[in-house]
C-alpha atoms as a PDB file:
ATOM      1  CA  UNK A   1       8.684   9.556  12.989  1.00  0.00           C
ATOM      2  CA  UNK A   2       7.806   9.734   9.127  1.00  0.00           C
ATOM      3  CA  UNK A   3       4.910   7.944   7.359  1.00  0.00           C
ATOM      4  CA  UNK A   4       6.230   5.935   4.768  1.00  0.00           C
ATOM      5  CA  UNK A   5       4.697   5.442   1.355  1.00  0.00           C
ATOM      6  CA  UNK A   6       5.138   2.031  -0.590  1.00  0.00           C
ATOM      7  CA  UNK A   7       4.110   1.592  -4.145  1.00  0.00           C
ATOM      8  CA  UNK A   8       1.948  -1.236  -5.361  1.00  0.00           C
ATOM      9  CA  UNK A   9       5.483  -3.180  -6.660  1.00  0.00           C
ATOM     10  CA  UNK A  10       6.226  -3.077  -3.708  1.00  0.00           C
ATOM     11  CA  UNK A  11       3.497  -4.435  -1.782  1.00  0.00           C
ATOM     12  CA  UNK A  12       2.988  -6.749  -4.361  1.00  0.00           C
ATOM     13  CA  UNK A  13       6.437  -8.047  -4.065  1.00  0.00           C
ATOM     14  CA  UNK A  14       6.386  -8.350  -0.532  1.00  0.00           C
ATOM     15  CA  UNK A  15       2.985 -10.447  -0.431  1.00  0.00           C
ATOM     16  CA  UNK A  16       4.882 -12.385  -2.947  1.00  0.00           C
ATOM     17  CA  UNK A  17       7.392 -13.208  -0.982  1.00  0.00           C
ATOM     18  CA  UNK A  18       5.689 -13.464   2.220  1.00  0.00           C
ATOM     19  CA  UNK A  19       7.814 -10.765   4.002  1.00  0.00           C
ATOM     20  CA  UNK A  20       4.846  -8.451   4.040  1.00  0.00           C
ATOM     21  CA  UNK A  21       1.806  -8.961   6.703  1.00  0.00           C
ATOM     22  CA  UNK A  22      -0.761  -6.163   4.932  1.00  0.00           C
ATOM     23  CA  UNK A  23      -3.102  -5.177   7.314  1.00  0.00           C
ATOM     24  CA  UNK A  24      -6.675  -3.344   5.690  1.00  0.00           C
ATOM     25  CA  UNK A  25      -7.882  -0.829   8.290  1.00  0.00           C
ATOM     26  CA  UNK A  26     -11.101  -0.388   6.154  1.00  0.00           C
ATOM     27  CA  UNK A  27     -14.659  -1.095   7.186  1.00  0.00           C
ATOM     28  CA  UNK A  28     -15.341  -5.116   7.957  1.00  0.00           C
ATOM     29  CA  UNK A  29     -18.309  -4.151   4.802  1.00  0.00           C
ATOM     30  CA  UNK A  30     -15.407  -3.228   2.783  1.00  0.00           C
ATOM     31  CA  UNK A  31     -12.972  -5.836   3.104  1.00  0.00           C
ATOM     32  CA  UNK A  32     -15.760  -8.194   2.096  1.00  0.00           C
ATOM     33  CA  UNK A  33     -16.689  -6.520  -1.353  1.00  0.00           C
ATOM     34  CA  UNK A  34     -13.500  -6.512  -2.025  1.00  0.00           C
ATOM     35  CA  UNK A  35      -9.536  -6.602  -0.594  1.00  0.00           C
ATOM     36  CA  UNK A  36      -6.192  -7.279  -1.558  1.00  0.00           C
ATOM     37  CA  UNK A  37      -5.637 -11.310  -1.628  1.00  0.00           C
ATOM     38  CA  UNK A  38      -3.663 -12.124   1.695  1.00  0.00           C
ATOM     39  CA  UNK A  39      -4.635  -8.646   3.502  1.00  0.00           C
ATOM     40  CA  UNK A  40      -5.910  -9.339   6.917  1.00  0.00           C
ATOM     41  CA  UNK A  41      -9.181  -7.210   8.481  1.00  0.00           C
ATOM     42  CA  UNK A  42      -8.239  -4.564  11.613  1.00  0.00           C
ATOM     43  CA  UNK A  43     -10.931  -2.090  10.885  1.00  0.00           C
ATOM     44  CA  UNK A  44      -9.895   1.830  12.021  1.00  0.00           C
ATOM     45  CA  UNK A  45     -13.490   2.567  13.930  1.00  0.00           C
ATOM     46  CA  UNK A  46     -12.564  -0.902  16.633  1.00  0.00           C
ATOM     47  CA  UNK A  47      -8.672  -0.012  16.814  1.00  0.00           C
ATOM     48  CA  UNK A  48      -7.191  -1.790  19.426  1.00  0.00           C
ATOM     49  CA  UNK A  49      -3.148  -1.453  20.243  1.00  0.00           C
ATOM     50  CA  UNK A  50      -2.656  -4.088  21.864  1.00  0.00           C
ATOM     51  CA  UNK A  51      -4.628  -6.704  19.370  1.00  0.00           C
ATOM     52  CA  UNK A  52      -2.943  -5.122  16.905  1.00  0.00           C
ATOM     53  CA  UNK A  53       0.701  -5.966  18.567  1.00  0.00           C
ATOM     54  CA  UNK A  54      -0.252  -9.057  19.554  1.00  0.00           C
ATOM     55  CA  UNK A  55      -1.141  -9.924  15.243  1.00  0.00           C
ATOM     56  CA  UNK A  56       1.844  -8.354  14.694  1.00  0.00           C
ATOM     57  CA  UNK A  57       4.635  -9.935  17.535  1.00  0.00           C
ATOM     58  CA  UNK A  58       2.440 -13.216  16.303  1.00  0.00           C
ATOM     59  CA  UNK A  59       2.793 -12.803  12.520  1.00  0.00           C
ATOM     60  CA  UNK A  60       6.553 -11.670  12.436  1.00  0.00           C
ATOM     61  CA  UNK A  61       6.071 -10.331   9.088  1.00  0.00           C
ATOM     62  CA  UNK A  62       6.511  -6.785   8.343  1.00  0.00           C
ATOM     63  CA  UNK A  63       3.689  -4.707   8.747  1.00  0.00           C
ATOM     64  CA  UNK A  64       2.224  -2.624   6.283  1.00  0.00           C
ATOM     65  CA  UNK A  65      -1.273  -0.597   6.908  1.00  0.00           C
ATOM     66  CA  UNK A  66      -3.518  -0.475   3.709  1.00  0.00           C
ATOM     67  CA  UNK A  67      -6.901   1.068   3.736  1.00  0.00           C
ATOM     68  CA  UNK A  68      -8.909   2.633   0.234  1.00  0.00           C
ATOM     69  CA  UNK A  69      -6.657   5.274  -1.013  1.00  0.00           C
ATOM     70  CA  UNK A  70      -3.953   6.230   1.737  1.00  0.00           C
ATOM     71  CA  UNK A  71      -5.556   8.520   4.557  1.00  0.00           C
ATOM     72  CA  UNK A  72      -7.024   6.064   6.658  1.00  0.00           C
ATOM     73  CA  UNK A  73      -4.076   4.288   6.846  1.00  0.00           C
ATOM     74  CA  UNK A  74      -1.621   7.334   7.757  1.00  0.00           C
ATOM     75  CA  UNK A  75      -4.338   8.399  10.012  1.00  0.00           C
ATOM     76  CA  UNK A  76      -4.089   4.878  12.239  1.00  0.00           C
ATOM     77  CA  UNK A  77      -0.184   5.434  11.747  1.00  0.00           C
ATOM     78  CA  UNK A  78      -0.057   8.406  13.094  1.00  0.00           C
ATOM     79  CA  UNK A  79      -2.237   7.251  16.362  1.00  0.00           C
ATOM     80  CA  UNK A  80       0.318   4.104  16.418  1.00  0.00           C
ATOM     81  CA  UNK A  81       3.137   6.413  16.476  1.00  0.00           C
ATOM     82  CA  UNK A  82       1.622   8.912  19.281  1.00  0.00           C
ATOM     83  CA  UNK A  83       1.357   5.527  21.076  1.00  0.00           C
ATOM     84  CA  UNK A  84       4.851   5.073  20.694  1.00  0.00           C
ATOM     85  CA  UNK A  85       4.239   2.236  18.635  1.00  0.00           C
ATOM     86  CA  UNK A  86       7.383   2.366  15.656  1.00  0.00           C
ATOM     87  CA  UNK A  87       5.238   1.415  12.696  1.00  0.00           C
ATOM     88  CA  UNK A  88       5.458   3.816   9.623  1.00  0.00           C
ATOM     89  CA  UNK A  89       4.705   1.542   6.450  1.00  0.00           C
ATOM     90  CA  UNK A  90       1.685   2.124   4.238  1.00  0.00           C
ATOM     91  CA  UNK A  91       0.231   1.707   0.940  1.00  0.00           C
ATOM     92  CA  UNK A  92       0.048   4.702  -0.395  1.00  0.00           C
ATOM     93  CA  UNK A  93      -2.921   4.105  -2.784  1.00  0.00           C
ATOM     94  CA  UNK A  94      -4.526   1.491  -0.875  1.00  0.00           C
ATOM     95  CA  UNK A  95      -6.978  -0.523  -2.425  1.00  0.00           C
ATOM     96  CA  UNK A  96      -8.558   1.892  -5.007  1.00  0.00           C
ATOM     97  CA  UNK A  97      -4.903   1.619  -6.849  1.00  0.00           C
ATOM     98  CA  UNK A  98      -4.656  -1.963  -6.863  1.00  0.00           C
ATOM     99  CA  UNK A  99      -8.325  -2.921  -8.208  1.00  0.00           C
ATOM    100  CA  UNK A 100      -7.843  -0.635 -10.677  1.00  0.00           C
ATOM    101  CA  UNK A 101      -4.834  -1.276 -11.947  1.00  0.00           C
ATOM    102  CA  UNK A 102      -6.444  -4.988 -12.683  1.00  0.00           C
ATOM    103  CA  UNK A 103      -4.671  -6.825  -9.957  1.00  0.00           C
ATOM    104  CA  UNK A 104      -6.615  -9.554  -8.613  1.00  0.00           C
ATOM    105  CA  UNK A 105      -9.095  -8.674  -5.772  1.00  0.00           C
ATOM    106  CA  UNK A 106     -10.323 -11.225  -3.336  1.00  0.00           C
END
């Protein structure tokens, strides 16, 4: 399966329209100094699977992995994927890209 890379439109427009559940698999000490408003915490160094199916089977939104620039996030989707878990979404340039482009940070 391929990783694949969305844009910051595109994230933004899916957190806009609440199709997108954007899930930050930085460091709990990141998220606080800063995330992506309606990004929810799953830190990379306390993965767990089946948590992380459970948010997602819960949520029903689409799942996107987000970390600080990209390789975090490809990293935990390709663990998910030699899991056989079918997730392949990211944000390509992660937080880093949206703070400084100016969007609003929470």
């Amino acid at each position: 399966m391929a990783i694949v890379d969305w844009d910051r439109d595109a994230v933004k427009s899916g957190l806009a329209d609440g199709s997108v559940l954007l899930i930050d698999v930085r460091e709990p000490n990141e998220f606080e100094a800063g995330h992506i408003p309606g990004s929810v915490s799953f830190p990379l160094s306390s993965f767990d699977v089946e948590r992380l199916q459970a948010l997602i089977a819960a949520d029903g939104r689409r799942p996107v992995l987000s970390c600080a620039a990209g390789v975090r996030s490809v990293r935990a989707l390709q663990y998910l994927q030699s899991q056989g878990i079918p997730l392949a979404e990211h944000y390509a340039g992660g937080f880093k890209d949206w703070a400084n482009a100016g969007e609003t940070v929470e």
